[in-house]
Protein backbone atom coordinates (compact mmCIF):
# COMPACT_ATOMS: atom_id res chain seq x y z
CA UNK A 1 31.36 -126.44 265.31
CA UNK A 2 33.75 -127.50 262.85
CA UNK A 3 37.09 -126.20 264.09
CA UNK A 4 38.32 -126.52 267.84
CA UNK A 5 37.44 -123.46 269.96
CA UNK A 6 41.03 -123.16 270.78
CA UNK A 7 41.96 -122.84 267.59
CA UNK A 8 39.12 -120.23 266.69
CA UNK A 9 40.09 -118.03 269.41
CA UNK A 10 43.60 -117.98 268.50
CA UNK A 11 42.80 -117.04 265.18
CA UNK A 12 40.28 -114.70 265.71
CA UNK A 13 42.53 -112.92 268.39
CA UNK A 14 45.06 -112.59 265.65
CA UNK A 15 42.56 -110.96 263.50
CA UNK A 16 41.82 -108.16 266.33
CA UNK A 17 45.58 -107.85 266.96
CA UNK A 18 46.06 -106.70 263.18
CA UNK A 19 42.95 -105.10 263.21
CA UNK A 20 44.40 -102.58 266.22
CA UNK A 21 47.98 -101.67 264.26
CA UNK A 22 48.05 -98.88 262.65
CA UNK A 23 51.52 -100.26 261.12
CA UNK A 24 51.59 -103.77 259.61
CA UNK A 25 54.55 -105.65 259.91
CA UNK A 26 56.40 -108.13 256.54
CA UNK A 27 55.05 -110.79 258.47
CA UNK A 28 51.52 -109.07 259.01
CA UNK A 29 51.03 -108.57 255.16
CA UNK A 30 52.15 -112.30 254.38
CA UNK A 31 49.65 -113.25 256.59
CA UNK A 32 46.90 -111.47 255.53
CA UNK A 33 47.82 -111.92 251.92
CA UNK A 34 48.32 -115.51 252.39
CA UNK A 35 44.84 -115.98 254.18
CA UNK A 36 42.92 -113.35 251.73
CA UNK A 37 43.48 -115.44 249.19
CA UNK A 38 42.54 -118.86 250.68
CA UNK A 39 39.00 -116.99 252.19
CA UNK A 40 37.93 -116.55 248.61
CA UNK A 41 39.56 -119.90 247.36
CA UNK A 42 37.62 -121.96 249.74
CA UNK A 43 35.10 -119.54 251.48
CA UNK A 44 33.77 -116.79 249.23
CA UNK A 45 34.11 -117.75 246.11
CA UNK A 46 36.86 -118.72 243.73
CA UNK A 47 35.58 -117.26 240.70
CA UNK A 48 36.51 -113.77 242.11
CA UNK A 49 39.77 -114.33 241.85
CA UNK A 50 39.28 -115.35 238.12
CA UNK A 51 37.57 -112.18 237.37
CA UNK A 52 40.51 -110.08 239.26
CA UNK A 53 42.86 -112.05 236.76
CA UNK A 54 41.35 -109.99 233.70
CA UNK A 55 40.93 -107.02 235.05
CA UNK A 56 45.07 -106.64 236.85
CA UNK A 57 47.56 -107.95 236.15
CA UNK A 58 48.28 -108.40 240.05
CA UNK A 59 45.17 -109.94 240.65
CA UNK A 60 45.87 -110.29 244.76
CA UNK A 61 45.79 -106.59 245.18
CA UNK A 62 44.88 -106.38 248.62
CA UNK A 63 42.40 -103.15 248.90
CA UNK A 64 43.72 -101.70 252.73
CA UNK A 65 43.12 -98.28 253.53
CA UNK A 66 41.14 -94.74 252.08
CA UNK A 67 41.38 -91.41 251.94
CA UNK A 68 39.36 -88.73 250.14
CA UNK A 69 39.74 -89.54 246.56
CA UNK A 70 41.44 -92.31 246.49
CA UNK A 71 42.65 -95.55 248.61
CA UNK A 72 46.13 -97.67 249.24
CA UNK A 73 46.39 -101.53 249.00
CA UNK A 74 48.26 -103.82 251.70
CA UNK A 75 51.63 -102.84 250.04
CA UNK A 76 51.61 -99.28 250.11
CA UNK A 77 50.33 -98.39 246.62
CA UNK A 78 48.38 -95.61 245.99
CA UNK A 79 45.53 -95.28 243.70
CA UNK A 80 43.10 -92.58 242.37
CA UNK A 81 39.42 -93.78 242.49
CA UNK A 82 37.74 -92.79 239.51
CA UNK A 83 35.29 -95.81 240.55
CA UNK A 84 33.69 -94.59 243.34
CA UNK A 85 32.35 -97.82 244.49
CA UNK A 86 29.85 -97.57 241.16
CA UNK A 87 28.54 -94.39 242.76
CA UNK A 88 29.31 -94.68 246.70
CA UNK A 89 31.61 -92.15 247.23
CA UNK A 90 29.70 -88.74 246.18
CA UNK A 91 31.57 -87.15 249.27
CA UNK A 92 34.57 -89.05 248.77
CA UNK A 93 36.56 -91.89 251.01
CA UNK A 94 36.22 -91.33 254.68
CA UNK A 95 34.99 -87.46 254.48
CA UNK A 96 35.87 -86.33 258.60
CA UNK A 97 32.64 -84.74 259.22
CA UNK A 98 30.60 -88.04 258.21
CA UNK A 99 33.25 -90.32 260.11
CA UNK A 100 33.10 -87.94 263.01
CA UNK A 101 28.76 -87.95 262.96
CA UNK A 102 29.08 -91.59 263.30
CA UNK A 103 31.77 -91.54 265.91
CA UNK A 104 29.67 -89.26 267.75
CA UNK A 105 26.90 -92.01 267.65
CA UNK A 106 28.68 -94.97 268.41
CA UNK A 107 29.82 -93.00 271.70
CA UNK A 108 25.88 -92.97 272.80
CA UNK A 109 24.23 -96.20 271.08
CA UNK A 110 25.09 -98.47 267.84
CA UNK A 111 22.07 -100.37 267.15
CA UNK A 112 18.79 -99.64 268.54
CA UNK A 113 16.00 -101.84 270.01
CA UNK A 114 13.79 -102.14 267.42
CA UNK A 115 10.47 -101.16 269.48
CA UNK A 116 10.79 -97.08 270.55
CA UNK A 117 11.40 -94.33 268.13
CA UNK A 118 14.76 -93.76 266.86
CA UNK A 119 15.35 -90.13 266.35
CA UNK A 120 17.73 -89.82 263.88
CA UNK A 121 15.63 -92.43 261.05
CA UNK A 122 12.90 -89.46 261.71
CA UNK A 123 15.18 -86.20 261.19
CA UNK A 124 16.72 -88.09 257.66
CA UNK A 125 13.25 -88.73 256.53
CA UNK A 126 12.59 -85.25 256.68
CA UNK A 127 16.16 -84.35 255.29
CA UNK A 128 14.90 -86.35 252.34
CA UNK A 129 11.85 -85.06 251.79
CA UNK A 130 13.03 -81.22 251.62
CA UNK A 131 15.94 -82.06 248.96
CA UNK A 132 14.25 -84.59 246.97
CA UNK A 133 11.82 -83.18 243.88
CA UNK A 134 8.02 -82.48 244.26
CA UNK A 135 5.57 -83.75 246.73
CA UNK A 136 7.77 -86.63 247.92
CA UNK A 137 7.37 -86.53 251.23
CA UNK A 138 7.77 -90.26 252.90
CA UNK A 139 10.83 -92.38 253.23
CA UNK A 140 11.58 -95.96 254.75
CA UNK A 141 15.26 -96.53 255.22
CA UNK A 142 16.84 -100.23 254.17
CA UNK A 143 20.61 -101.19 253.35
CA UNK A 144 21.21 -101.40 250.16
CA UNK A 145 19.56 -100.02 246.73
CA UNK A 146 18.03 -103.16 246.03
CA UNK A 147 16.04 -103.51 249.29
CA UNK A 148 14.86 -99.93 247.37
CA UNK A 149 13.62 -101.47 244.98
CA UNK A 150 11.50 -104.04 246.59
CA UNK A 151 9.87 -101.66 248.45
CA UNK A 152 8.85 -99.36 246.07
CA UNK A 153 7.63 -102.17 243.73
CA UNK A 154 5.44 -103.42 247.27
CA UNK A 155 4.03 -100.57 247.45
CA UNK A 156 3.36 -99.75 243.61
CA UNK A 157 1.26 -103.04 243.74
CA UNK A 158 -0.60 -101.98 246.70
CA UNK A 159 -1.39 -98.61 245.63
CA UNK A 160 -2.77 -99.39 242.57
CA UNK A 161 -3.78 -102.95 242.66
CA UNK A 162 -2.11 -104.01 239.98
CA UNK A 163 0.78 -106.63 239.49
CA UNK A 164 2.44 -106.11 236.16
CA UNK A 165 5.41 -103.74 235.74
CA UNK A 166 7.62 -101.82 233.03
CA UNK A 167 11.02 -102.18 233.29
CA UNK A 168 13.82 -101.49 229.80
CA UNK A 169 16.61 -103.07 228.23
CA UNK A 170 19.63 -102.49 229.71
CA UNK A 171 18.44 -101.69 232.89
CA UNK A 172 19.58 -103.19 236.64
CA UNK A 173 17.35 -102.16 239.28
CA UNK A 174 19.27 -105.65 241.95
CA UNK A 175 19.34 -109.44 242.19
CA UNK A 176 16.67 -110.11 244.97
CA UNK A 177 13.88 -111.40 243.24
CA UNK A 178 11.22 -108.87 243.16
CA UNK A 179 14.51 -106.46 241.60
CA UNK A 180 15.79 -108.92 239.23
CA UNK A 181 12.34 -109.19 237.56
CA UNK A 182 12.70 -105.35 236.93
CA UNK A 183 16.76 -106.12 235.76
CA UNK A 184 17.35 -106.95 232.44
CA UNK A 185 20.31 -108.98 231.85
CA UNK A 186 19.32 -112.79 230.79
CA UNK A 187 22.58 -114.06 232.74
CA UNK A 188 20.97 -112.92 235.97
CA UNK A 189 17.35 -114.15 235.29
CA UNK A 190 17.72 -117.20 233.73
CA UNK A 191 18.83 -119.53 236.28
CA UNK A 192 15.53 -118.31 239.24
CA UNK A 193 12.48 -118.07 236.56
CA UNK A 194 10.10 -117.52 236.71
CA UNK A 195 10.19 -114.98 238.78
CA UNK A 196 7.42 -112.00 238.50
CA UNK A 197 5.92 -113.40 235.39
CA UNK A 198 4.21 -109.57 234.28
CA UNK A 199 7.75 -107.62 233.58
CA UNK A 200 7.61 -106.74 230.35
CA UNK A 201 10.95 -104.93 229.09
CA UNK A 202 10.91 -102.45 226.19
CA UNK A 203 14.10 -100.60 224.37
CA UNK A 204 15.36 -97.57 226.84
CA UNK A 205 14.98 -94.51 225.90
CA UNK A 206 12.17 -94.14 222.92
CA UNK A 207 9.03 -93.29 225.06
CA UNK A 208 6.92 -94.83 221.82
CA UNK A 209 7.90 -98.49 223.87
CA UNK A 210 6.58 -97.41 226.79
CA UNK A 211 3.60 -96.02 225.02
CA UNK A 212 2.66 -99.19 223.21
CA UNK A 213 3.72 -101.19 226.36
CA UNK A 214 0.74 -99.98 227.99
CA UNK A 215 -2.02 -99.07 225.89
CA UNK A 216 -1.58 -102.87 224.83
CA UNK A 217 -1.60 -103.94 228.88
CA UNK A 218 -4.93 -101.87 228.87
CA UNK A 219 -6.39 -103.25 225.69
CA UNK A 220 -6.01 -106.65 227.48
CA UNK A 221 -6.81 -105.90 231.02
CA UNK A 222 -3.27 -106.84 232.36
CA UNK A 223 -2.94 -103.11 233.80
CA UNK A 224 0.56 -101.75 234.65
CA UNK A 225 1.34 -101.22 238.53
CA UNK A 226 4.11 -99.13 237.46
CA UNK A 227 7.11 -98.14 234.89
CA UNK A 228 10.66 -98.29 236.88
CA UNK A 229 13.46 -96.84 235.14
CA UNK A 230 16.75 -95.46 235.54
CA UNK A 231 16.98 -91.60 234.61
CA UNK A 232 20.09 -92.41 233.18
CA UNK A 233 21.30 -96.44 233.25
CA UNK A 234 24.21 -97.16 234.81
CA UNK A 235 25.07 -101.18 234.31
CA UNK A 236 23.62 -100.94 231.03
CA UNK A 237 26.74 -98.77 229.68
CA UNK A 238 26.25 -94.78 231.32
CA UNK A 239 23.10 -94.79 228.66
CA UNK A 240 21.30 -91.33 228.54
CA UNK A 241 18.23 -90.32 227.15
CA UNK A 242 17.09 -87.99 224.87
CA UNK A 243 15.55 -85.15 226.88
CA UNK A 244 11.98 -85.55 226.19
CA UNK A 245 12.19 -89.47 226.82
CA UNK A 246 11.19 -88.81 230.79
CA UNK A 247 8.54 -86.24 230.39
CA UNK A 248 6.90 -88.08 228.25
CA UNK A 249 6.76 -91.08 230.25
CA UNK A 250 5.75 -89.00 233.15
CA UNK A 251 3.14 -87.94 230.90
CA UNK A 252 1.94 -91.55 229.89
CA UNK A 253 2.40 -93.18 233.24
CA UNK A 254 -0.75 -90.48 234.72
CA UNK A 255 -2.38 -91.27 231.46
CA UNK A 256 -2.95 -94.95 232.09
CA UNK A 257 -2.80 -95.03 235.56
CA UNK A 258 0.29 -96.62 235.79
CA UNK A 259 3.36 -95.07 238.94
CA UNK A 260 6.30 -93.88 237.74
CA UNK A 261 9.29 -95.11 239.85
CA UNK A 262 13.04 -93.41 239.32
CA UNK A 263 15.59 -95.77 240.58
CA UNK A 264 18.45 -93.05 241.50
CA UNK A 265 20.68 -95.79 243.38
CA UNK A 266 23.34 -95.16 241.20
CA UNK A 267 22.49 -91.43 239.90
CA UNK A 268 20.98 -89.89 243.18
CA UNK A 269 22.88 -87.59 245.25
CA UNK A 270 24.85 -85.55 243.25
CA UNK A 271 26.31 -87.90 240.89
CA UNK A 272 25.41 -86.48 237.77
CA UNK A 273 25.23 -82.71 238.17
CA UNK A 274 22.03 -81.89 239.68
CA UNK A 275 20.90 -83.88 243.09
CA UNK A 276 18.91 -86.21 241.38
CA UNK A 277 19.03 -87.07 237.72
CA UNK A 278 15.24 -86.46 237.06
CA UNK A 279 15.81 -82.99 237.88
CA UNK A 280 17.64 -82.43 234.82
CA UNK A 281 14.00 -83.10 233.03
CA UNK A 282 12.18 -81.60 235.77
CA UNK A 283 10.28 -84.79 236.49
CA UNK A 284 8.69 -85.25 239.51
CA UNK A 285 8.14 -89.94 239.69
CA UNK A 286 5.74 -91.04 241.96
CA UNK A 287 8.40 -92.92 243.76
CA UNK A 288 12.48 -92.32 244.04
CA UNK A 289 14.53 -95.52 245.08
CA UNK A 290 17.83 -93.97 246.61
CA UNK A 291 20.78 -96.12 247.91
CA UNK A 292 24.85 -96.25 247.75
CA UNK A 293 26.14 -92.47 248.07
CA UNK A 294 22.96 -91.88 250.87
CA UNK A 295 25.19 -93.41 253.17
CA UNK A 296 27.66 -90.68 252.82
CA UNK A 297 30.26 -93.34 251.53
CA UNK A 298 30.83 -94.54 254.96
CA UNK A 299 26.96 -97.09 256.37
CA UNK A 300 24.93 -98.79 254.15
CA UNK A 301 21.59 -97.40 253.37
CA UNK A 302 18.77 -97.48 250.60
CA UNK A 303 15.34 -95.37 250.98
CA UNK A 304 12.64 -95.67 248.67
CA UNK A 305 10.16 -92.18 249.07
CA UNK A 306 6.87 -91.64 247.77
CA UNK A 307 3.77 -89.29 248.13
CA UNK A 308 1.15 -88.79 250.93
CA UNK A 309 -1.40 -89.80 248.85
CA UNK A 310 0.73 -93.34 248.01
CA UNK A 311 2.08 -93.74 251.46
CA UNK A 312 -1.52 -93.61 252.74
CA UNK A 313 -1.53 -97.64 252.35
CA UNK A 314 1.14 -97.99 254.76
CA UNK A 315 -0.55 -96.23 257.26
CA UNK A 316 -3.07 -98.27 259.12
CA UNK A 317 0.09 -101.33 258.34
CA UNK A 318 3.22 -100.06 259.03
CA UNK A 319 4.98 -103.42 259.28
CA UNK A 320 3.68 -104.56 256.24
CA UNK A 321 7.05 -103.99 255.08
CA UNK A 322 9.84 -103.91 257.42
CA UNK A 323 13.66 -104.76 258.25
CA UNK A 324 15.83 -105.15 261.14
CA UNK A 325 18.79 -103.16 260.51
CA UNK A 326 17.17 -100.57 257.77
CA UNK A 327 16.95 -96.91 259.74
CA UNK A 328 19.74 -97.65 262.48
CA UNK A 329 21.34 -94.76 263.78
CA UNK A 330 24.64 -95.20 262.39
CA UNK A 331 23.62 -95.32 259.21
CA UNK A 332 20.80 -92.34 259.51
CA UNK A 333 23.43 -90.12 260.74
CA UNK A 334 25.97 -91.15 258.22
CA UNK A 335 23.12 -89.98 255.96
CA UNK A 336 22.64 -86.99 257.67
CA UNK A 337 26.34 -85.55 257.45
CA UNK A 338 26.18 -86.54 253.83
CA UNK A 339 23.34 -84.30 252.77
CA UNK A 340 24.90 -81.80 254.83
CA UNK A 341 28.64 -81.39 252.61
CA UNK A 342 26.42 -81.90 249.33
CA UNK A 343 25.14 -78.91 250.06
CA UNK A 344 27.67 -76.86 252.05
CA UNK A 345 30.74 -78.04 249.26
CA UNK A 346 28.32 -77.42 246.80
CA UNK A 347 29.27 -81.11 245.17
CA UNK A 348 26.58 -81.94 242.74
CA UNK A 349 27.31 -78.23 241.29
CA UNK A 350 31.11 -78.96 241.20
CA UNK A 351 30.53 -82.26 239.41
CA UNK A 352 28.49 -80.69 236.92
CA UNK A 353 31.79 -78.14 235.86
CA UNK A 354 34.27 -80.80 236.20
CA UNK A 355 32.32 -83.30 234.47
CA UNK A 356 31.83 -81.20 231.55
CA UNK A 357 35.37 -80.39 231.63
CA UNK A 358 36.74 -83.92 231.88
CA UNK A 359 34.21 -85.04 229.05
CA UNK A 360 35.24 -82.17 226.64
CA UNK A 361 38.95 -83.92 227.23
CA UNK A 362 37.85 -87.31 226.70
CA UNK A 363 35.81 -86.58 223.88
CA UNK A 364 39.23 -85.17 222.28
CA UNK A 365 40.84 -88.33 223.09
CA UNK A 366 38.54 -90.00 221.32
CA UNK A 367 38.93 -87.53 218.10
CA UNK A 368 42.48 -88.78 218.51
CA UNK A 369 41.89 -92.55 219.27
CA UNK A 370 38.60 -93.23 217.03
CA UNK A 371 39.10 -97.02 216.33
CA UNK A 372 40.08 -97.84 220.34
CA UNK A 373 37.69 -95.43 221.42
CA UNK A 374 33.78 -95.63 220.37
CA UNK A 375 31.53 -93.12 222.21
CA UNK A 376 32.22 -90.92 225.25
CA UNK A 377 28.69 -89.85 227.20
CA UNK A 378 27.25 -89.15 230.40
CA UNK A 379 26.26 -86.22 232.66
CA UNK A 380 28.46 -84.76 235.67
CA UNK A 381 30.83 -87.46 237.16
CA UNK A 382 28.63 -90.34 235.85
CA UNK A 383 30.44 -90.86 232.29
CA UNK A 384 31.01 -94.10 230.30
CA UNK A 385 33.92 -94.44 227.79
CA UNK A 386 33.15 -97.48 224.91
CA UNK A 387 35.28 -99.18 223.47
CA UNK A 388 34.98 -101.98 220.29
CA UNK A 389 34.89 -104.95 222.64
CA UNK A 390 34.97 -106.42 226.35
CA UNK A 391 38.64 -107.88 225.46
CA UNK A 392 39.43 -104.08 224.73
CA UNK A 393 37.69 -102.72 227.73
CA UNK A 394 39.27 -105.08 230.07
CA UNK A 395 42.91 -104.08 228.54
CA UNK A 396 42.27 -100.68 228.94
CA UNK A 397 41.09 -101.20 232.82
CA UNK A 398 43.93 -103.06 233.24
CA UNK A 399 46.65 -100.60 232.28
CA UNK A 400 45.08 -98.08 234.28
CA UNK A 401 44.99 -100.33 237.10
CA UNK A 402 48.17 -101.15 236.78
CA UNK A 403 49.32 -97.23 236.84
CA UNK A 404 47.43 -96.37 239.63
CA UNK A 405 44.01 -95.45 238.33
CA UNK A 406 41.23 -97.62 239.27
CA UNK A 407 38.33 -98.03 236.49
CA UNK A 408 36.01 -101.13 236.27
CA UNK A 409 33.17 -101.98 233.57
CA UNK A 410 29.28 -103.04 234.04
CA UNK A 411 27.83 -105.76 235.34
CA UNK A 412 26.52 -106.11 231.85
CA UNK A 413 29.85 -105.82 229.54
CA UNK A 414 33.51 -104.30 229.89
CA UNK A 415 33.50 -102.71 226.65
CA UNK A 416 32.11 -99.68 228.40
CA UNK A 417 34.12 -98.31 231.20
CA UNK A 418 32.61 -96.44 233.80
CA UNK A 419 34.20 -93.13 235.31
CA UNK A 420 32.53 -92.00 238.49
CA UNK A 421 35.12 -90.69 240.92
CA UNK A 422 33.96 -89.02 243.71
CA UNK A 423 32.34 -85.44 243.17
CA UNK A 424 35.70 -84.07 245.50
CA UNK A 425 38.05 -84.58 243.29
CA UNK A 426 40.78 -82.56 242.46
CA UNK A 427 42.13 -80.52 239.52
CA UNK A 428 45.20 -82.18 239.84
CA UNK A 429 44.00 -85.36 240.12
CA UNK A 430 41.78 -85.29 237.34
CA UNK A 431 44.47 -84.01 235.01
CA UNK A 432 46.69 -86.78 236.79
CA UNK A 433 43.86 -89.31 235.33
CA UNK A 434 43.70 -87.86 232.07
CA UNK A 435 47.51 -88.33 231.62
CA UNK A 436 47.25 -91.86 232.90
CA UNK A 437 43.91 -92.49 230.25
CA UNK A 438 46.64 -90.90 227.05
CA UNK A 439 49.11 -93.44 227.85
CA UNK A 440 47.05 -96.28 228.39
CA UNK A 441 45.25 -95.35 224.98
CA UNK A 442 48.36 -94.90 222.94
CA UNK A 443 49.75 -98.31 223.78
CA UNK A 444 46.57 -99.93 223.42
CA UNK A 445 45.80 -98.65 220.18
CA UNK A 446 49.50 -99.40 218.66
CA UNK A 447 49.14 -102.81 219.88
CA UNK A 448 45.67 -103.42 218.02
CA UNK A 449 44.54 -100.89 216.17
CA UNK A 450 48.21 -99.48 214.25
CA UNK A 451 49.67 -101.06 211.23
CA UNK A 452 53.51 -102.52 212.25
CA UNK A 453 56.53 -100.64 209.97
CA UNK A 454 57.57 -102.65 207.90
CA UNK A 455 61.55 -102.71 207.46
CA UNK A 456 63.36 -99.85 205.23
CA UNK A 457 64.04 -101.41 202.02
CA UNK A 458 67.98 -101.45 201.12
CA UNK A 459 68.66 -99.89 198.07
CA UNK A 460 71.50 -101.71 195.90
């Protein structure tokens, strides 16, 4: 131990202290500011704070506290979240009646033992299976979307027997191995390759890839496990596909043999309209990877589900694949009161109208801005605004951020911002956005995109 216990107990005590206010005192907030900054400095990891630097101008925002649709930092600022933790908050910040399922369950048990049932991982599951699409009808609960993905690629392999996989361009399915294979961007990959050497990546969206992705694998021998995609791709820049794109490749995956898996981390629950993307193409995969707004925007959680007939190889194994923490109570229940305001707020409907509403606004912003503004698409509250370049995409993030509005980019590029506030948002505050979005535009585009007056010229 590198520091004296004294000294760690002190410190630590101070943390509780804070942690118990619910008023911060001057000194309190110097404190915490002083030592946020340091933990990333020389703990986390300093090239945060360099990416917070072009993306605010107050790049020590201290994020604090959160309510509904939006969240306050340390000083008392207040901002609207058209973020949504890249898809977390569905249901919004803090929704009481998934704060008050898990309160209920921290008053009984946390964590369980790891060895007898745990009732509330087996009344999600079925939760699950009734809303998702089709015959899907088995779920095993991890934390995170990722941990999704790696399970449904596990089990693609051992259902079919095959190795190789599918993935697109522009897609990001996580950065554990097994994921990253799937995820596109060279930045990510480069530095751990090889890592699974049959991930082949085709163009999104033009089934005729796919198509000629694996007739070639089966002219060769070097059969396809499975095509993973995104319904619609989310760090790739909101990208959405024609409408027969997923149909066909529905069609083509039972052609050659080959599982289709739907990765709805990002556009599962709600997000874009309908519950799950693929049931805007009535598309049934063979497995759905689900993960960030599952949790009701309050535990961690990821599920991948699949079919009897698939699950079948996980039968006689069960801990073939496994976790500690995946399926905990807290989280399960979490789950639970999600799926339950979905449906009774009737959020993945009310996303659909306001989305449609907000794009029809932005798309006239665009008519009005066409050399700041690029494209506007997207489905429901899952939209992405493009602009000509990252430098201009981080501006505009910036001067929202700065007036309250918090936007972010991809992992991929900034040129396309993201909008994915949560699917309770307001009238009010959407037209509050909007206003904020005008302003920011107009003094973006005079700075770059409008020629300077030049001087009257005197007449003698």
């Amino acid at each position: 131990m590198k520091g004296a216990a004294a000294d760690i107990l002190k410190e630590s005590q101070r943390i509780l202290d804070v942690l118990a206010k619910d008023e911060l005192s001057p000194e309190d907030k110097e404190w915490i500011h002083k030592s946020t900054l340091s933990g990333y400095e020389n703990h986390i990891n300093p090239g945060i704070l360099e990416y917070r630097k072009a993306v605010s101008t107050d790049y020590t925002s201290i994020e604090w506290s959160d309510n509904a649709n939006g969240f306050t930092d340390i000083n008392g600022k207040k901002y609207i979240d058209f973020l949504g933790g890249f898809g977390i908050y569905n249901v919004g910040h803090r929704h009481p009646k998934v704060m008050q399922a898990v309160q209920n369950q921290m008053k009984r048990q946390a964590l369980h033992s790891q060895e007898l049932l745990e009732p509330f991982r087996a009344l999600l599951a079925k939760l699950v299976a009734e809303i998702t699409p089709g015959d899907l009808q088995y779920s095993f609960f991890g934390n995170s979307g990722t941990e999704a993905v790696e399970g449904a690629m596990k089990l693609a392999m051992l259902h079919t027997g095959r190795k190789s996989f599918i993935a697109t361009v522009g897609a990001f399915h996580g950065k554990t191995l097994g994921a990253l294979s799937a995820t596109a961007r060279a930045k990510f990959r480069q530095p751990f390759l090889p890592i699974l050497p049959d991930c082949y990546h085709v163009p999104y969206g033009d089934a005729d890839f796919i198509e000629s992705a694996l007739k070639s694998a089966d002219t060769v021998g070097n059969d396809i496990a499975a095509v993973i995609l995104e319904p619609i791709q989310g760090e790739g820049g909101i990208n959405v596909p024609p409408d027969d794109y997923l149909p066909r490749v529905r069609d083509l995956c039972d052609r050659y043999g080959s599982l289709l898996i739907c990765d709805e981390v990002q556009t599962g629950m709600g997000r874009t309209g309908k519950m799950f993307a693929v049931d805007h193409w009535n598309v049934v995969p063979d497995i759905m990877c689900l993960g960030k707004a599952l949790g009701g925007g309050v535990m961690p959680i990821g599920a991948f589900v699949s079919n009897k007939t698939i699950w079948e190889h996980l039968f006689p194994e069960p801990w073939l694949h496994s976790t500690t923490f995946g399926g905990n109570p807290l989280a399960c229940v979490a789950a639970i009161a999600g799926i339950h305001v979905l449906l009774e707020e009737k959020l993945p409907e009310r996303g659909e109208r306001m989305g449609n509403a907000m794009m029809l606004k932005l798309r006239t912003l665009r008519r009005r801005f066409p050399k700041l503004c690029v494209d506007v698409r997207g489905k429901g509250f899952m939209m992405g605004i493009e602009f000509p370049s990252d430098e201009i995409g981080y501006e505009v993030a910036k001067g929202l951020f700065d007036s309250g509005l918090l936007v972010a980019g991809t992992l991929f590029h900034a040129k396309t911002l993201r909008i994915e506030p949560p699917l309770t948002l307001t009238d009010a505050e959407m037209d509050r956005a909007l206003t904020l979005m005008e302003k920011v535009f107009k003094d973006v585009n005079s700075k770059h995109f409008e020629s300077p007056r030049l001087p009257a010229r005197k007449v003698s």
